[in-house]
C-alpha atoms as a PDB file:
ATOM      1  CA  UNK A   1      18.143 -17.377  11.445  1.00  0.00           C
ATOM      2  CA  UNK A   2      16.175 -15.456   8.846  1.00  0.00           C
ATOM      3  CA  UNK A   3      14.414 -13.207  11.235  1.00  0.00           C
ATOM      4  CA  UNK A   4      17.892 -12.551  12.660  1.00  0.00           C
ATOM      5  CA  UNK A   5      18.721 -11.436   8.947  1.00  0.00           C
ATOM      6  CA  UNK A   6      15.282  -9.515   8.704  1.00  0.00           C
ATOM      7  CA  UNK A   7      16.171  -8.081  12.280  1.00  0.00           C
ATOM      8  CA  UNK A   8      19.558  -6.460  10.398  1.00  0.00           C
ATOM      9  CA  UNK A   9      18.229  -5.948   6.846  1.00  0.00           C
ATOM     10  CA  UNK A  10      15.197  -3.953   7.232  1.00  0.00           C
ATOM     11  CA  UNK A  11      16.417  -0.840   9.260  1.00  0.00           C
ATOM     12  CA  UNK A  12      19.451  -0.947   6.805  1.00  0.00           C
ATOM     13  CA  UNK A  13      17.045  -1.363   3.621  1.00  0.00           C
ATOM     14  CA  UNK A  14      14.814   2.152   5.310  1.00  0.00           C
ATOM     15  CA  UNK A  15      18.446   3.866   5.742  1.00  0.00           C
ATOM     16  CA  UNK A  16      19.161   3.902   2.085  1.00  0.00           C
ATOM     17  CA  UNK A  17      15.644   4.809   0.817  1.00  0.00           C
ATOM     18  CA  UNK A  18      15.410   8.870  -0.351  1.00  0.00           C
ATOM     19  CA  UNK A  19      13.126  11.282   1.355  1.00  0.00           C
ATOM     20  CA  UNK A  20      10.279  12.780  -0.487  1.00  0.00           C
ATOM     21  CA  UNK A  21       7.788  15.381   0.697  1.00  0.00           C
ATOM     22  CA  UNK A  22       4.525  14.659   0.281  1.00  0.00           C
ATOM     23  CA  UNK A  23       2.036  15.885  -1.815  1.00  0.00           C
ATOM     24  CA  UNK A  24      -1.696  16.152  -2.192  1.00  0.00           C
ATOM     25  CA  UNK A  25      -2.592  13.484  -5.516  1.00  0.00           C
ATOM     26  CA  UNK A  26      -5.900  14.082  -5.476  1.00  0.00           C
ATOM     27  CA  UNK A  27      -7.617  14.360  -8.840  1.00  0.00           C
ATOM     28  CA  UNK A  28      -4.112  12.668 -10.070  1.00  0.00           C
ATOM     29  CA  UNK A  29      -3.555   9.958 -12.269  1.00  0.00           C
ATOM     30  CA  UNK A  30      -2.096   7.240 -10.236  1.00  0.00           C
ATOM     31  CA  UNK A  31       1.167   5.692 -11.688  1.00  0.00           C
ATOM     32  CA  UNK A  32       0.881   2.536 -14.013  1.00  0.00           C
ATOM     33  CA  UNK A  33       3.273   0.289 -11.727  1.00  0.00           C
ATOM     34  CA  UNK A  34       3.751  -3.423 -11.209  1.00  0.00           C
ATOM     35  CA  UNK A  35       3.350  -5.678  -8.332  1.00  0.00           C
ATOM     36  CA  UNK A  36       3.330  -9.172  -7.049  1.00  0.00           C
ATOM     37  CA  UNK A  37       0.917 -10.478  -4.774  1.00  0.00           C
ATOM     38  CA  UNK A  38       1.780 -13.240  -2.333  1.00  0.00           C
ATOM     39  CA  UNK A  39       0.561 -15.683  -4.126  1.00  0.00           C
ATOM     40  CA  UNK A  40       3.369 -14.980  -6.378  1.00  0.00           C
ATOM     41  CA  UNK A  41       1.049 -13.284  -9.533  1.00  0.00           C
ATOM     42  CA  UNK A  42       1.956 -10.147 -11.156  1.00  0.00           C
ATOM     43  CA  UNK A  43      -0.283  -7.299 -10.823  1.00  0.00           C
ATOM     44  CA  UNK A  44      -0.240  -4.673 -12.918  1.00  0.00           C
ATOM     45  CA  UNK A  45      -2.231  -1.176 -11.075  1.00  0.00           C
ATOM     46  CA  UNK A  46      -4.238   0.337 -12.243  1.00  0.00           C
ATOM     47  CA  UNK A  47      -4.534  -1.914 -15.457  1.00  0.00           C
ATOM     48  CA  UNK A  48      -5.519  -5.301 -14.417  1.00  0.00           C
ATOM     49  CA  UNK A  49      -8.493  -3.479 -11.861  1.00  0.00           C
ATOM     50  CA  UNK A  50     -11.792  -4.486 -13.353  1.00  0.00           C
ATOM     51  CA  UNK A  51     -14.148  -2.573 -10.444  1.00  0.00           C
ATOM     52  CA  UNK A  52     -15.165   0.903 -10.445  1.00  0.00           C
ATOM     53  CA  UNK A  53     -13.178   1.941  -7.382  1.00  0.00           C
ATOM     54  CA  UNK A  54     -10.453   0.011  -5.835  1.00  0.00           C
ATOM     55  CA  UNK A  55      -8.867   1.096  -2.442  1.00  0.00           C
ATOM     56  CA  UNK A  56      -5.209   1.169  -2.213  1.00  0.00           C
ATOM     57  CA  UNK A  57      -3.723   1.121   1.368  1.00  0.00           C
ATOM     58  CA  UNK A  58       0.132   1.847   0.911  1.00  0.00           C
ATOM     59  CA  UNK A  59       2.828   0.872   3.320  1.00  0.00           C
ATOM     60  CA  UNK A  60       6.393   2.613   3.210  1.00  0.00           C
ATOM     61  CA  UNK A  61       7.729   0.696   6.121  1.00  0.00           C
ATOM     62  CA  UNK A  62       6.901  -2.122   8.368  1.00  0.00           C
ATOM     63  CA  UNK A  63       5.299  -0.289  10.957  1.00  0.00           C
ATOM     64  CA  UNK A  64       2.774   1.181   8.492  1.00  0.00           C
ATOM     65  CA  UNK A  65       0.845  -2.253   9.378  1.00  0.00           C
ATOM     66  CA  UNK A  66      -0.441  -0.911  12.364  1.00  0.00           C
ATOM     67  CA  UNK A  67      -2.111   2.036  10.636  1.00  0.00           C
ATOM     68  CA  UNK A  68      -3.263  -0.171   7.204  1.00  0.00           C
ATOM     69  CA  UNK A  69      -4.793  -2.772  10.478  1.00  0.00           C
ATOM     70  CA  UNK A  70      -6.722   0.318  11.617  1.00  0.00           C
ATOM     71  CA  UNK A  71      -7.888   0.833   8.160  1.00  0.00           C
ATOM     72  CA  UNK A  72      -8.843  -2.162   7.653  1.00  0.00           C
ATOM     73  CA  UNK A  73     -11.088  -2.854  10.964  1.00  0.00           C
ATOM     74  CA  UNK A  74     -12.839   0.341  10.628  1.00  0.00           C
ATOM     75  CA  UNK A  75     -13.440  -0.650   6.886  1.00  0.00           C
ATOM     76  CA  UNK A  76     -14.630  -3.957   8.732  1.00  0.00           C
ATOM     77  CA  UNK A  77     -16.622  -2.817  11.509  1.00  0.00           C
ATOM     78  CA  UNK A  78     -18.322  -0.139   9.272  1.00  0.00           C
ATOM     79  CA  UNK A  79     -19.316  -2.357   6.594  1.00  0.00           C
ATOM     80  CA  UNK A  80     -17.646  -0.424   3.804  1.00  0.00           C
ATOM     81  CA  UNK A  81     -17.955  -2.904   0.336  1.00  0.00           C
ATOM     82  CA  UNK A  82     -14.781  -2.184  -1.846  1.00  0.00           C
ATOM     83  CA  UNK A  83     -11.774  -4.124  -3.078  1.00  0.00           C
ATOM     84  CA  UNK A  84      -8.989  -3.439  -0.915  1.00  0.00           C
ATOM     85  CA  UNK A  85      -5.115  -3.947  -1.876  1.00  0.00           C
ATOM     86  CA  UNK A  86      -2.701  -3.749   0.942  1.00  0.00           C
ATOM     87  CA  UNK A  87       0.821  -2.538  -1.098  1.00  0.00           C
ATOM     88  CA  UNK A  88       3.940  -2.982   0.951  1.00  0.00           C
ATOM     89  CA  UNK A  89       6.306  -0.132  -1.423  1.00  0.00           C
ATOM     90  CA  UNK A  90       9.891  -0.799  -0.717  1.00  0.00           C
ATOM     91  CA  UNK A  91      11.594   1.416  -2.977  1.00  0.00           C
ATOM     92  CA  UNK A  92      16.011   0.495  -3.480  1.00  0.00           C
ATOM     93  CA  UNK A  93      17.846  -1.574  -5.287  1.00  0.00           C
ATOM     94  CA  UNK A  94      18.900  -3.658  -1.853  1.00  0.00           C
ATOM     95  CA  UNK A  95      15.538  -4.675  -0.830  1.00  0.00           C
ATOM     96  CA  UNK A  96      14.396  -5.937  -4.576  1.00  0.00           C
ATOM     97  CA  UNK A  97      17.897  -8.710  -4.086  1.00  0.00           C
ATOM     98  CA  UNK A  98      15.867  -9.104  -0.407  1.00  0.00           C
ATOM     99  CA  UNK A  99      12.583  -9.575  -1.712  1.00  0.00           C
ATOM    100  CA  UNK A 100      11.967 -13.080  -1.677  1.00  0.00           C
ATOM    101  CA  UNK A 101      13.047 -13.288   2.380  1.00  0.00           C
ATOM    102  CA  UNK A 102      10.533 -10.140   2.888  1.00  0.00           C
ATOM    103  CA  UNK A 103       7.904 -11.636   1.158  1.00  0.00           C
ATOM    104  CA  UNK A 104       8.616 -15.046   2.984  1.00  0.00           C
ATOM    105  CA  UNK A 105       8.370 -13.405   6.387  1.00  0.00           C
ATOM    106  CA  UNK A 106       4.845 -11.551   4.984  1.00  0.00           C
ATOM    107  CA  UNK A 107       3.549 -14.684   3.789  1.00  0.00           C
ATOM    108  CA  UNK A 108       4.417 -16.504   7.302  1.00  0.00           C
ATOM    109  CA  UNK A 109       2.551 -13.232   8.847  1.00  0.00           C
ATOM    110  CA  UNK A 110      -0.424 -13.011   6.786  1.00  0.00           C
ATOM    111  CA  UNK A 111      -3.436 -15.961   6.391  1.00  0.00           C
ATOM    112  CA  UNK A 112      -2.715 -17.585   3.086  1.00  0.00           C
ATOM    113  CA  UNK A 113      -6.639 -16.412   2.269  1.00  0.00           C
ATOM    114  CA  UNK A 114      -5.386 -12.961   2.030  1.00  0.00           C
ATOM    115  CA  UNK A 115      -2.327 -13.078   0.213  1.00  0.00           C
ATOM    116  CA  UNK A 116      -4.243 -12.413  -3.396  1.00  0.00           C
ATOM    117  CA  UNK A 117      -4.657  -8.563  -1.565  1.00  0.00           C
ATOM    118  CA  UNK A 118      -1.564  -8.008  -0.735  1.00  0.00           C
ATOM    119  CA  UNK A 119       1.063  -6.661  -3.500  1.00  0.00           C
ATOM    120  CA  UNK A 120       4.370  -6.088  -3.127  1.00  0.00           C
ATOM    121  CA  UNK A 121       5.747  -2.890  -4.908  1.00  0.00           C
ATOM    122  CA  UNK A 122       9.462  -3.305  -5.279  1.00  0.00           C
ATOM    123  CA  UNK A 123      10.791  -2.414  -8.303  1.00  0.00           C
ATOM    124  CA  UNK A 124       8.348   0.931  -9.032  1.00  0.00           C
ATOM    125  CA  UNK A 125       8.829   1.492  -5.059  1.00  0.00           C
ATOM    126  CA  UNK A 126      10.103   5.182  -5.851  1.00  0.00           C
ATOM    127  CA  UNK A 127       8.196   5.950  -8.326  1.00  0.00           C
ATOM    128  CA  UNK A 128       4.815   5.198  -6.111  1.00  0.00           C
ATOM    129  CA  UNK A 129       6.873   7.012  -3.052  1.00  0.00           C
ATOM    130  CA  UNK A 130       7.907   9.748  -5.142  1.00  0.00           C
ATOM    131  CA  UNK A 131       4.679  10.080  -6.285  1.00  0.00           C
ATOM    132  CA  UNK A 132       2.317  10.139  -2.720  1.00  0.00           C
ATOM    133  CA  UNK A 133       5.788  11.575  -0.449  1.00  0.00           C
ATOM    134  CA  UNK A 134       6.531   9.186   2.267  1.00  0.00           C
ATOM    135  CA  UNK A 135       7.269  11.472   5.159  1.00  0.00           C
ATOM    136  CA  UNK A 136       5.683  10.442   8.499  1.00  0.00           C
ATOM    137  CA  UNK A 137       6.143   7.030   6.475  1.00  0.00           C
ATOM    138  CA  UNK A 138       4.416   5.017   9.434  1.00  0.00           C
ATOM    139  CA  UNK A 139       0.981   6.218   8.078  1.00  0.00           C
ATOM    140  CA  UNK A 140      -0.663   4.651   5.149  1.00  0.00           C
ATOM    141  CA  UNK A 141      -1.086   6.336   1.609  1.00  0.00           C
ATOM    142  CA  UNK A 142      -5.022   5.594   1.366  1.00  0.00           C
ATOM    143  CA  UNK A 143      -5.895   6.006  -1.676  1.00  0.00           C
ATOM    144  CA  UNK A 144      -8.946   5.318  -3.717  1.00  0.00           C
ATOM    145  CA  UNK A 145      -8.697   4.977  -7.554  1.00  0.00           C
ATOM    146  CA  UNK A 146     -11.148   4.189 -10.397  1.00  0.00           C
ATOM    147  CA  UNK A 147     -10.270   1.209 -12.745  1.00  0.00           C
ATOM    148  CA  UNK A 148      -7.985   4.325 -15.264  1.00  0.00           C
ATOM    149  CA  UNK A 149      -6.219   4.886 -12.278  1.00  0.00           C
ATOM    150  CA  UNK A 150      -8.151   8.420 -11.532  1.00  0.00           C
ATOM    151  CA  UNK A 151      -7.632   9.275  -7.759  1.00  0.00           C
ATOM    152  CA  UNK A 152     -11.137   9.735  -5.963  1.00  0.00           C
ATOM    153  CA  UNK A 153      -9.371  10.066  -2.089  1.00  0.00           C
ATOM    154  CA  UNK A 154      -5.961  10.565  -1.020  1.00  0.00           C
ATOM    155  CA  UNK A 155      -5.469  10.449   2.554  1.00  0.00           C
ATOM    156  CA  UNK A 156      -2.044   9.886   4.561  1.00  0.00           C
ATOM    157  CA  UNK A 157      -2.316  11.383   8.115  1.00  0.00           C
ATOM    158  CA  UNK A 158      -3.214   7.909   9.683  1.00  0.00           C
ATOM    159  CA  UNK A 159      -6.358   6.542  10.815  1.00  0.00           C
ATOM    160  CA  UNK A 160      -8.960   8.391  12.064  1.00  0.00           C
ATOM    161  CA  UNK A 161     -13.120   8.215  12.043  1.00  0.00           C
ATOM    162  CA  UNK A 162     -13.741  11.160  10.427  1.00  0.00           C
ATOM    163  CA  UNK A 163     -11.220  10.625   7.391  1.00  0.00           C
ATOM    164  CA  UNK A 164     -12.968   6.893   7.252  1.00  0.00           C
ATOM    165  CA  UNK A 165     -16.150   9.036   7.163  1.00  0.00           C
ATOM    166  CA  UNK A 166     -15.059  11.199   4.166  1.00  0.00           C
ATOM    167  CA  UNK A 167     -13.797   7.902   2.374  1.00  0.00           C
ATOM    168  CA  UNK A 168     -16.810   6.652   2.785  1.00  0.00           C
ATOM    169  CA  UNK A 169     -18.770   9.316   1.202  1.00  0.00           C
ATOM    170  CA  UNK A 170     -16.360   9.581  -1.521  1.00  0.00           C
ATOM    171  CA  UNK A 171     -17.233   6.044  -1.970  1.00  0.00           C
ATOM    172  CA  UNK A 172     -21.008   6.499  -1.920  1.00  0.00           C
ATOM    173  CA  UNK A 173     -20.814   9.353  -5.018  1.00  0.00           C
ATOM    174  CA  UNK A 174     -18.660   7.276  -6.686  1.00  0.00           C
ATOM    175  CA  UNK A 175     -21.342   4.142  -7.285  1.00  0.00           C
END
């Protein structure tokens, strides 16, 4: 029954959400905004970051998992080291009364050993969307940031090897 409601909600929760063009952030101060992960602990970004560098993959809409999945293996398979935070930013008044069924259905998704990187971004949802843009919202915002929230790499025309490449170098003059 609750995917059924899922199913309904979701394309009605991206129909209300406002259009924002997007914009180059690099060099930017990212937001301060606050989160909860799925384990249900609040997160506050960039403040509670102790690392240098922490990489920020942010998903507008459900389909941005395939891209942030992308990310993530070539992250994987290139044996990049650095704190990753998947951040599902649902921006609305609507999807914060959903929030607890979307983070159920994530949680069901999602190995419970991975739910301390994964931060749902409800209630400063614009803000972060307003911030980045979130047209072509299927790709992911990548986004590296030191621990004041300074923005190292901004990246958000979807996965490819040679934009891995540059993050990767970014990430090598960074340490």
């Amino acid at each position: 029954m609750r995917i059924i409601i899922l199913a309904i909600i979701l394309p009605l929760l991206s129909a209300c959400s406002t259009s924002y063009p997007n914009q180059s952030v690099k060099g930017q101060i990212f937001p301060s905004i606050t989160g909860q992960t799925l384990e249900q602990n609040e997160l506050k970004i960039p403040a509670d970051f102790d690392q240098d560098v922490v990489l920020l993959l942010i998903g507008y809409k459900q389909d941005s998992q395939f891209d942030i999945d992308r990310w993530l293996i070539g992250l994987d398979m290139t044996n990049t080291l650095v704190d990753v935070y998947e951040l599902p930013t649902i921006q609305g008044m609507l999807p914060r009364m959903f929030s607890t069924v979307i983070d159920s259905g994530m949680r069901k998704g999602i190995p419970k050993e991975l739910w301390k990187g994964v931060v749902t971004v409800y209630e400063d949802g614009e803000k972060v969307q307003k911030f980045t843009g979130n047209e072509n919202a299927n790709n992911t915002r990548v986004t590296l940031i030191t621990k004041e929230g300074e923005i190292l790499y901004f990246y958000d025309q979807g996965f490819s090897v040679s934009a891995l490449n540059t993050l990767r170098d970014v990430l090598e003059s960074a340490r």
